[in-house]
Protein backbone atom coordinates (compact mmCIF):
# COMPACT_ATOMS: atom_id res chain seq x y z
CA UNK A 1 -69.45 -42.06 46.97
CA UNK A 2 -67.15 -42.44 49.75
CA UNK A 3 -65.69 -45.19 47.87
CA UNK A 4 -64.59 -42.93 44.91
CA UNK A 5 -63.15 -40.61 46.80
CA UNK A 6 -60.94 -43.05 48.89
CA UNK A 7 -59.33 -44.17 45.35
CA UNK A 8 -59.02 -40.11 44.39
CA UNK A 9 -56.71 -39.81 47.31
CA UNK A 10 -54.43 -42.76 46.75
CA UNK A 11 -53.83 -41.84 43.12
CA UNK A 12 -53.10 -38.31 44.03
CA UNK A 13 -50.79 -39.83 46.51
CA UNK A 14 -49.13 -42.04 44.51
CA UNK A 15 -48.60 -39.26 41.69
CA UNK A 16 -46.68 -37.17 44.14
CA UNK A 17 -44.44 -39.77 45.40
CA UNK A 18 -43.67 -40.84 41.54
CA UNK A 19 -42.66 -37.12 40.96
CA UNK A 20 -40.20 -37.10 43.96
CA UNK A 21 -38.68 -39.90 43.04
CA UNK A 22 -37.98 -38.31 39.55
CA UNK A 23 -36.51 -35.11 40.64
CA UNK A 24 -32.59 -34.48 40.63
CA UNK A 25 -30.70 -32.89 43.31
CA UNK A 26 -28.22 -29.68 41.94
CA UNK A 27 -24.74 -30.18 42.88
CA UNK A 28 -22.51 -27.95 45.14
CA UNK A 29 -20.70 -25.50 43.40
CA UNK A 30 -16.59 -25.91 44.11
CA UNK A 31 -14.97 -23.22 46.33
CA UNK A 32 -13.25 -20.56 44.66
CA UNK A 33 -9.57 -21.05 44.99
CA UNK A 34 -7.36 -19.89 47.08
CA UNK A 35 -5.63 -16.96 45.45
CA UNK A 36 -2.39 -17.55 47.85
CA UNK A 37 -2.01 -21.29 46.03
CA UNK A 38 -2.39 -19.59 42.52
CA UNK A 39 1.24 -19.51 40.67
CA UNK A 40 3.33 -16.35 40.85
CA UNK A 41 2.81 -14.53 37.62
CA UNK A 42 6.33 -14.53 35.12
CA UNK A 43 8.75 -11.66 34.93
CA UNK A 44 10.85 -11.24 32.02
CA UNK A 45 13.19 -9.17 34.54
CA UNK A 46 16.52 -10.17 34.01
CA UNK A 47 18.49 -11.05 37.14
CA UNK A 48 20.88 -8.52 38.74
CA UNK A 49 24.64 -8.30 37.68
CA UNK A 50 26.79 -8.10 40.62
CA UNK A 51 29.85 -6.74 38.17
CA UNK A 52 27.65 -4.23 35.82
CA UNK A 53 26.98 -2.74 39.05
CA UNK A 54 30.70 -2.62 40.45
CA UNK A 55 31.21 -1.12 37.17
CA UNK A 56 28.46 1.62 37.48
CA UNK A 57 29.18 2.49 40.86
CA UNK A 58 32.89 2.86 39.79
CA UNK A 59 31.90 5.11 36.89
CA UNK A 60 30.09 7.05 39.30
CA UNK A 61 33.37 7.58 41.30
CA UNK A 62 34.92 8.53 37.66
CA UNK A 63 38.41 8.74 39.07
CA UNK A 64 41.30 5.99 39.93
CA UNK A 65 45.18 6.11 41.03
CA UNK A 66 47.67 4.19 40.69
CA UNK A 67 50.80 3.49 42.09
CA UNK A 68 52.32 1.07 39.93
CA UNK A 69 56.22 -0.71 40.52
CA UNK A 70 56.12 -2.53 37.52
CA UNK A 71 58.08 -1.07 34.45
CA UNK A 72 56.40 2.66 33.36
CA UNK A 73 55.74 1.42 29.78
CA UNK A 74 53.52 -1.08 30.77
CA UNK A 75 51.94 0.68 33.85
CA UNK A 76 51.10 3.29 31.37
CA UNK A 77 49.35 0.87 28.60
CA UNK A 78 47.07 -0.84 31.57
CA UNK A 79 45.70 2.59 32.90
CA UNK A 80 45.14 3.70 29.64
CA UNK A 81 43.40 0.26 28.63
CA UNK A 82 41.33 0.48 31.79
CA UNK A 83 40.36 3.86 31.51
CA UNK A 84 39.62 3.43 27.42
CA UNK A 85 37.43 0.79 28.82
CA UNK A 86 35.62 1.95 31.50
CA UNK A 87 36.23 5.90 30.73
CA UNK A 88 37.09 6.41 34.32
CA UNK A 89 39.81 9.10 34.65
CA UNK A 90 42.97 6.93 35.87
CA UNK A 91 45.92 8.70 36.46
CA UNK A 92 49.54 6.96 38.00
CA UNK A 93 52.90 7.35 39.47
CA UNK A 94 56.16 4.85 39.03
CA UNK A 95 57.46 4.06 42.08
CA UNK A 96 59.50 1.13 43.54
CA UNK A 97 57.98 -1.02 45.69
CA UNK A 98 59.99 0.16 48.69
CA UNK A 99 58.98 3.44 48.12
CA UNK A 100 55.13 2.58 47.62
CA UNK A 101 55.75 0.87 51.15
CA UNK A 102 57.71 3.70 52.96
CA UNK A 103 54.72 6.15 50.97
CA UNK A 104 51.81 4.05 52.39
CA UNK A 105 53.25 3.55 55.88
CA UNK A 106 53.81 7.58 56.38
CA UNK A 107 49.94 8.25 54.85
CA UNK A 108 48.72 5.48 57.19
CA UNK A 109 45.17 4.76 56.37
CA UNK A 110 45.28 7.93 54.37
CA UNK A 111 46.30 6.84 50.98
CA UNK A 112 47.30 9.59 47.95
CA UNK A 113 46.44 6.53 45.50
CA UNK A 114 43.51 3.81 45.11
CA UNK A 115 45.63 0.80 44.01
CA UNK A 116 48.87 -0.61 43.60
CA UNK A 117 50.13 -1.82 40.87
CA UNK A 118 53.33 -4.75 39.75
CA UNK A 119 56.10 -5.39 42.00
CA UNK A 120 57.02 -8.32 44.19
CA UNK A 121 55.11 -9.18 47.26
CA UNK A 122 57.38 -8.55 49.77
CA UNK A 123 56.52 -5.26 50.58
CA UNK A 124 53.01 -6.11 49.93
CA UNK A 125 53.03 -8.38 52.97
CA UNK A 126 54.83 -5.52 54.69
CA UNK A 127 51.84 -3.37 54.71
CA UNK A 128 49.47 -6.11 54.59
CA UNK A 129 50.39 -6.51 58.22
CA UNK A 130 50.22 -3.44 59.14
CA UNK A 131 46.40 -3.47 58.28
CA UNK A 132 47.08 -0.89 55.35
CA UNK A 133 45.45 -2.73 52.50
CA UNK A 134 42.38 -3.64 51.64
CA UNK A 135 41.00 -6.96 51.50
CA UNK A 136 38.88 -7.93 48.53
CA UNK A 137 36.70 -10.87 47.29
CA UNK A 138 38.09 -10.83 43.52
CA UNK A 139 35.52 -12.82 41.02
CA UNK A 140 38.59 -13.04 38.45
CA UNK A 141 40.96 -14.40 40.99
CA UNK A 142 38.92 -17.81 39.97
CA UNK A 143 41.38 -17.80 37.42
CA UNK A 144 44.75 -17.91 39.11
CA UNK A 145 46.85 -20.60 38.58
CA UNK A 146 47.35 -21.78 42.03
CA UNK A 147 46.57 -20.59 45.52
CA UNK A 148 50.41 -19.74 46.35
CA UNK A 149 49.38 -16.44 43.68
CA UNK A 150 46.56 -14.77 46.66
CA UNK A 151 47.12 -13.54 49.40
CA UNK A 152 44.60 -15.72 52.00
CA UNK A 153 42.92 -12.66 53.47
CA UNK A 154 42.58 -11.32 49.85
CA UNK A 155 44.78 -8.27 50.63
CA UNK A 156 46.75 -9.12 47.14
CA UNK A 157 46.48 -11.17 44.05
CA UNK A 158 49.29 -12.09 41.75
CA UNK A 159 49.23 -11.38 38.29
CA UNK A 160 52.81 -12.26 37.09
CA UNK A 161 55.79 -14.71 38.17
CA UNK A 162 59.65 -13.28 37.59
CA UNK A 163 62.59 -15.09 37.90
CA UNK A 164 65.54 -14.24 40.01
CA UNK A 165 69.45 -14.45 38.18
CA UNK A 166 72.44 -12.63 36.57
CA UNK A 167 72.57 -11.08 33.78
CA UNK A 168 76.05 -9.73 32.13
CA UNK A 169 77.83 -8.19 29.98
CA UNK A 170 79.62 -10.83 27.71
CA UNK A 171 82.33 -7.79 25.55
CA UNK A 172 82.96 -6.40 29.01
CA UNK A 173 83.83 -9.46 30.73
CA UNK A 174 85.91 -10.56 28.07
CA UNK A 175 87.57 -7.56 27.94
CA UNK A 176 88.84 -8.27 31.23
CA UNK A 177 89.44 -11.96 30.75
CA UNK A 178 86.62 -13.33 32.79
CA UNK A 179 83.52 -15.56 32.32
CA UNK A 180 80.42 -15.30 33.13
CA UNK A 181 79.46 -16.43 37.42
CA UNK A 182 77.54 -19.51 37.12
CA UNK A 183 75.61 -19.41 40.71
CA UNK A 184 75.60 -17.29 44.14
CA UNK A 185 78.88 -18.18 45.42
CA UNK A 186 80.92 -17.47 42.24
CA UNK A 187 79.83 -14.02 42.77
CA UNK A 188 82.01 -13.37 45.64
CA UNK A 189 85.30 -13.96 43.63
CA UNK A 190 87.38 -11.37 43.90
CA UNK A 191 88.09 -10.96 40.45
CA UNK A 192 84.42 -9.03 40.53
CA UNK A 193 84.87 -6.43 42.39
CA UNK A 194 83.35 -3.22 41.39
CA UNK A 195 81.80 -4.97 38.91
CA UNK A 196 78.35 -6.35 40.42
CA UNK A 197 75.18 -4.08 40.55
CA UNK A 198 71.95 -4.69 43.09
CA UNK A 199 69.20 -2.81 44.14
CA UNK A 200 69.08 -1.16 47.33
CA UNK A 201 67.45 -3.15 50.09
CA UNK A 202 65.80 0.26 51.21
CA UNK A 203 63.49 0.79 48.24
CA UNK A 204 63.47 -1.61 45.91
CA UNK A 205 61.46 -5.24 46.50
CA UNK A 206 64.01 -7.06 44.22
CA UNK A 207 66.63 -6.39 47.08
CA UNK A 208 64.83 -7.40 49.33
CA UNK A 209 63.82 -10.68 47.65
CA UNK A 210 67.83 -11.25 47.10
CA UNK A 211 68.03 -10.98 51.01
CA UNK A 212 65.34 -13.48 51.84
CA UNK A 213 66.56 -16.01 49.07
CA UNK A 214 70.16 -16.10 50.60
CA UNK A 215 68.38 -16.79 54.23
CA UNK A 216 66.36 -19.54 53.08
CA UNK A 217 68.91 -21.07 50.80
CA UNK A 218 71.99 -20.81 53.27
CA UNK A 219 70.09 -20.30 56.81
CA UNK A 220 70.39 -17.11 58.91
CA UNK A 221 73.68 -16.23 59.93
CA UNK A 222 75.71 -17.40 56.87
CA UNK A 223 72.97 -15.91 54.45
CA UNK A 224 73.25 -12.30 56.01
CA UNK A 225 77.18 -12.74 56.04
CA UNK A 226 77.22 -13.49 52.08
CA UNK A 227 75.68 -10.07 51.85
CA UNK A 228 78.10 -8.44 53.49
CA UNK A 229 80.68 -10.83 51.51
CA UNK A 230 78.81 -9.91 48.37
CA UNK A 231 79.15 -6.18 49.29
CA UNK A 232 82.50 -6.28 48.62
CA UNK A 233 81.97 -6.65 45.20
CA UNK A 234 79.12 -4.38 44.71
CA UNK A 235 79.64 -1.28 42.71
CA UNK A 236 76.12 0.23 42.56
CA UNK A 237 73.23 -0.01 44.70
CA UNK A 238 70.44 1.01 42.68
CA UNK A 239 67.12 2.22 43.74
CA UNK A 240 64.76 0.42 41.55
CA UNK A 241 64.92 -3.01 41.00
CA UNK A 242 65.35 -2.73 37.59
CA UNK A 243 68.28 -0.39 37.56
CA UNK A 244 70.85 -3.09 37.04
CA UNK A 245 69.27 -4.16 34.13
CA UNK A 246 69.10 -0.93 32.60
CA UNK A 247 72.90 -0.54 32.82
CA UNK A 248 74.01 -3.95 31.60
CA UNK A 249 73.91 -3.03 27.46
CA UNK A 250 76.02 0.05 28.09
CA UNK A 251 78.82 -1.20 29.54
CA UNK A 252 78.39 0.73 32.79
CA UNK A 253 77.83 -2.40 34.63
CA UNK A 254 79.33 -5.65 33.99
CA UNK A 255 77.24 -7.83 36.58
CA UNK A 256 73.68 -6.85 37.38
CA UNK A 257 71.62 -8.81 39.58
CA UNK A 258 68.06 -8.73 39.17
CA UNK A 259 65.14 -10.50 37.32
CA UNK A 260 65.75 -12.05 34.56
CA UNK A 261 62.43 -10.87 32.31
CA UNK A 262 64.13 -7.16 32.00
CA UNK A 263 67.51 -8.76 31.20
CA UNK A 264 65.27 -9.87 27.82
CA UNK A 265 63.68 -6.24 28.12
CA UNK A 266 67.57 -5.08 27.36
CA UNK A 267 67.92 -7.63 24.23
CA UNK A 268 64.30 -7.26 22.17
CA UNK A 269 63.53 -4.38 22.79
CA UNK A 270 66.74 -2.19 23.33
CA UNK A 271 68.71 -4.39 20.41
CA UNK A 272 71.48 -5.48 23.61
CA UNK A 273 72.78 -8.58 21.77
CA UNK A 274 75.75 -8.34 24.30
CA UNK A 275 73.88 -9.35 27.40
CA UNK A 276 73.77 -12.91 28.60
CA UNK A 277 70.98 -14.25 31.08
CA UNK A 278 72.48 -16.32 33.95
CA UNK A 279 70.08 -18.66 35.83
CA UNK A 280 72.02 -19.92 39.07
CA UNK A 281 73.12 -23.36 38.75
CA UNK A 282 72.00 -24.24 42.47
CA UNK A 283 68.99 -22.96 42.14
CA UNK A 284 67.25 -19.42 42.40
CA UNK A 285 63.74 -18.00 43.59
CA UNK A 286 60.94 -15.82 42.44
CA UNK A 287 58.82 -12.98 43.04
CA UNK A 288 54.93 -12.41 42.47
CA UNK A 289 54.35 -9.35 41.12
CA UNK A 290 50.72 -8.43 42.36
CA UNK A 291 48.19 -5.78 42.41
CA UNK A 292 46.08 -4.37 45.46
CA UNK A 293 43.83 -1.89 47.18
CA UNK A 294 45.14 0.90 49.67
CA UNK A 295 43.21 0.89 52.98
CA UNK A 296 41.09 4.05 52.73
CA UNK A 297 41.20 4.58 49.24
CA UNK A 298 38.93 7.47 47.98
CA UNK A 299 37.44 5.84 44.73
CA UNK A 300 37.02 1.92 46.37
CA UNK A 301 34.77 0.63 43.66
CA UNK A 302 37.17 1.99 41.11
CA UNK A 303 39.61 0.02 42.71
CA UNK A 304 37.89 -3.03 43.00
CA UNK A 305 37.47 -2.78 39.36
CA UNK A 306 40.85 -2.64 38.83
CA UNK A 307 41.46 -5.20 40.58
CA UNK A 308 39.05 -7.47 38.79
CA UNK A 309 40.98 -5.73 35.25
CA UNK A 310 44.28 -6.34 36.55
CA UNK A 311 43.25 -10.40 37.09
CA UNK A 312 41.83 -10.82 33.35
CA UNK A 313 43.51 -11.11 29.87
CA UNK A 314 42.90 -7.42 28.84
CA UNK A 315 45.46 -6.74 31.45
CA UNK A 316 47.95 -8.87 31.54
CA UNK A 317 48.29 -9.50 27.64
CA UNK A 318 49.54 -6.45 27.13
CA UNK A 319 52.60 -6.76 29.48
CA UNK A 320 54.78 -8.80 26.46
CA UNK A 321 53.81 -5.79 24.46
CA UNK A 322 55.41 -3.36 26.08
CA UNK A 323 58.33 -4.55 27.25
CA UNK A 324 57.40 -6.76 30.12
CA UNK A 325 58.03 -10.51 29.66
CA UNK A 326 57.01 -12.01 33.15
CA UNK A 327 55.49 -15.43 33.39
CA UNK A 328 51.53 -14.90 33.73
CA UNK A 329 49.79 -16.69 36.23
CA UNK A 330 45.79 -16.57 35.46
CA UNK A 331 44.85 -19.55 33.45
CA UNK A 332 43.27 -17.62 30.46
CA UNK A 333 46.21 -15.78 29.67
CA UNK A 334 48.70 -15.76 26.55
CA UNK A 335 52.34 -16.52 27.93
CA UNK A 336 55.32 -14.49 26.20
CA UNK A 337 56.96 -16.71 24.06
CA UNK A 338 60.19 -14.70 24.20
CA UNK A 339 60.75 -15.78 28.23
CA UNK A 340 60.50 -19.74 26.86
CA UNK A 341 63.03 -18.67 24.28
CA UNK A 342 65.83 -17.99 26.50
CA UNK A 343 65.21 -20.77 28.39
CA UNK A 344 63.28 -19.41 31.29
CA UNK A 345 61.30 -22.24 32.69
CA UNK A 346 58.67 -20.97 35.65
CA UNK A 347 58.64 -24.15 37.59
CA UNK A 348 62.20 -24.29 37.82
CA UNK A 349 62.46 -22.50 41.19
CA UNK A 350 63.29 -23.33 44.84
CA UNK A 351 60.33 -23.74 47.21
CA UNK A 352 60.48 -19.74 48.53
CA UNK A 353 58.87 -19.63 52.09
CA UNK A 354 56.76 -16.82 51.74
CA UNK A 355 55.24 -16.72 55.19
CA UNK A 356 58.83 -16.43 56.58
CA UNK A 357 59.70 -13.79 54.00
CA UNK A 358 56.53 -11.70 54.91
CA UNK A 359 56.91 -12.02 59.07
CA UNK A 360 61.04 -11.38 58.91
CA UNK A 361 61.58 -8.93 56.24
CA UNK A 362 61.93 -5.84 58.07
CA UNK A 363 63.88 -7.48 60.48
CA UNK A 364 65.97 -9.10 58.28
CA UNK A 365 66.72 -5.53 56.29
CA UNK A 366 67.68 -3.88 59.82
CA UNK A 367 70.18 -7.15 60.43
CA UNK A 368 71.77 -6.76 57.07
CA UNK A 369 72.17 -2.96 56.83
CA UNK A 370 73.60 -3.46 60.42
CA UNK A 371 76.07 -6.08 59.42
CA UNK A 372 77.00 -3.84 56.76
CA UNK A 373 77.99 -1.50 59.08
CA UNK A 374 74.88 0.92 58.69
CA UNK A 375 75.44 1.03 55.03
CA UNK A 376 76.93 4.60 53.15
CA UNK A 377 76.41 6.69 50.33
CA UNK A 378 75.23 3.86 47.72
CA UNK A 379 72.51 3.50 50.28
CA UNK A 380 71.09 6.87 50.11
CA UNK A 381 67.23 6.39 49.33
CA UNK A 382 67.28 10.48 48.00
């Protein structure tokens, strides 16, 4: 008996162990993950635009001046392009660029207009200095044909290139017997006088560009003495720039000394077959027009828009189609065809020193109107 239930036990023992040895153990579930490691969900969100909201925040302003120095025609076609295309209320004044500068300095911080608009740089670097503009990162200056058309503190950007000559009246002069002056010097023959028109060095940039060319090309002292030379033979000191050029066709002036893209002004546009463009034979220099912001300008992203229109084609193409025919200097614009026709040739220029020209100017204005005797009548700025 004891027997039987000695060999009950080990089989009941030995079943067990088979049936542990059969059994399977359930594997560990994995961790949830770790919702910081999941991917960031996608956003069809499309990226800020830094210029839709320059534009938006300048439509909020809804206003913009202008002073502008370049001819009225075309001052008046870019405001109304800008404000057809941004429907911001842009009004303007003409002025010349000596009279933007002498308007600026007496406002002083306080500025009656937003922008300014065309006319050389000299003035420009005037009030540059004298902290009254406004620097500004343009996107569109990316365009600009070389670094010489910026100012480096962004305080202006250049959006057309003029060249500096003579241009005459070719019944008038033979009329009198006389040809045409071929360079600087031959305009000090006597046979000229009261025959040569200029620009007042008190208001108009032009002038004042004249005044810095004969410097650099002659050095100080005999520069400023071919002024007062040249004075001899000057009829007419106008105020703007421009005013010679306005006069040649007519008769009323013989010899007008200016830039050479409103002598063409006079022949396509006014029918002045009679005028001849004079490019000196020793050489002659050139202004950058350019376009800025005032220093406390009420409507500042208005004006940074402008500035941003005034550096892209639906600017600047329109200057050839209103009278203006200025080299263009931003890469992806359409040059006027009628400056290469009369033989204008941008690169053909001396190597103007504009640093000197923008630390000396006032002084060198003061020097001349002194050597002149502190000037008369034909200087009157009224």
């Amino acid at each position: 008996m004891k027997k039987t239930i000695a060999v009950l036990l080990s089989l009941i023992l030995l079943l067990g162990l088979l049936a542990g040895c059969g059994s399977e153990t359930k594997p560990t579930d994995p961790p949830a993950p770790d919702k910081t490691d999941a991917p960031a969900e996608k956003t069809d969100a499309p990226a800020a635009d830094p210029m839709q909201e320059l534009i938006d925040a300048a439509k909020a302003e809804g206003e913009l001046v202008v002073y502008g120095s370049c001819e009225e025609e075309y001052l008046s076609a870019a405001c109304d392009k800008f404000q057809e295309l941004y429907g911001i209320k842009t009004t303007f004044q003409r002025l010349s660029t000596g009279e933007v500068q002498a308007k600026i300095e007496e406002e002083n911080g306080n500025p009656s207009a937003d922008v300014w608009f065309g006319g050389t740089t000299d003035p420009y670097n005037v009030v540059a200095a004298e902290g009254l503009l406004e620097p500004y990162a343009a996107v569109n200056a990316s365009h600009l044909v070389g670094d010489q058309y910026k100012d480096k503190d962004g305080n202006w950007y250049g959006i057309y290139k003029g060249i500096l000559g003579f241009m005459v009246n070719k019944d008038s002069l033979a009329d009198k017997g006389l040809e045409a002056p071929k360079d600087w010097d031959d305009l000090l023959k006597p046979e000229y006088k009261d025959l040569i028109w200029l620009s007042n060095y008190n208001t108009a940039g032009t002038a004042k560009l004249v005044i810095n060319t004969m410097i650099q090309k002659k050095g100080h002292d005999e520069g400023i003495q071919y002024l007062v030379d040249l004075d001899k033979n000057i009829e007419v000191y106008t105020k703007s720039g421009s005013g010679p050029s306005k006069n040649v066709g007519t008769g009323e002036c013989t010899i007008g000394i200016g830039f050479l893209h409103d002598g063409i002004t006079q022949i396509v546009d006014n029918g002045y077959d009679n005028v001849e463009l004079v490019i000196p034979s020793s050489g002659t220099s050139f202004e950058i027009g350019a376009t800025a912001i005032f220093k406390g300008a009420k409507h500042p992203n208005a004006a940074k828009l402008w500035i941003e229109y005034a550096l892209s084609p639906d600017c600047v193409n329109q200057a050839k189609d209103h009278g203006s025919y200025q080299f263009l200097v931003i890469d992806n614009a359409e040059q006027p065809q009628q400056a290469a026709d009369f033989g204008l040739d941008p690169n053909n220029v001396m190597d103007y020193d504009f640093e000197d020209a923008k630390n000396n100017i006032k002084t060198y204005i003061e020097e001349v109107m002194t050597a002149l005797g502190g000037g008369d009548d034909r200087f009157q700025t009224e």
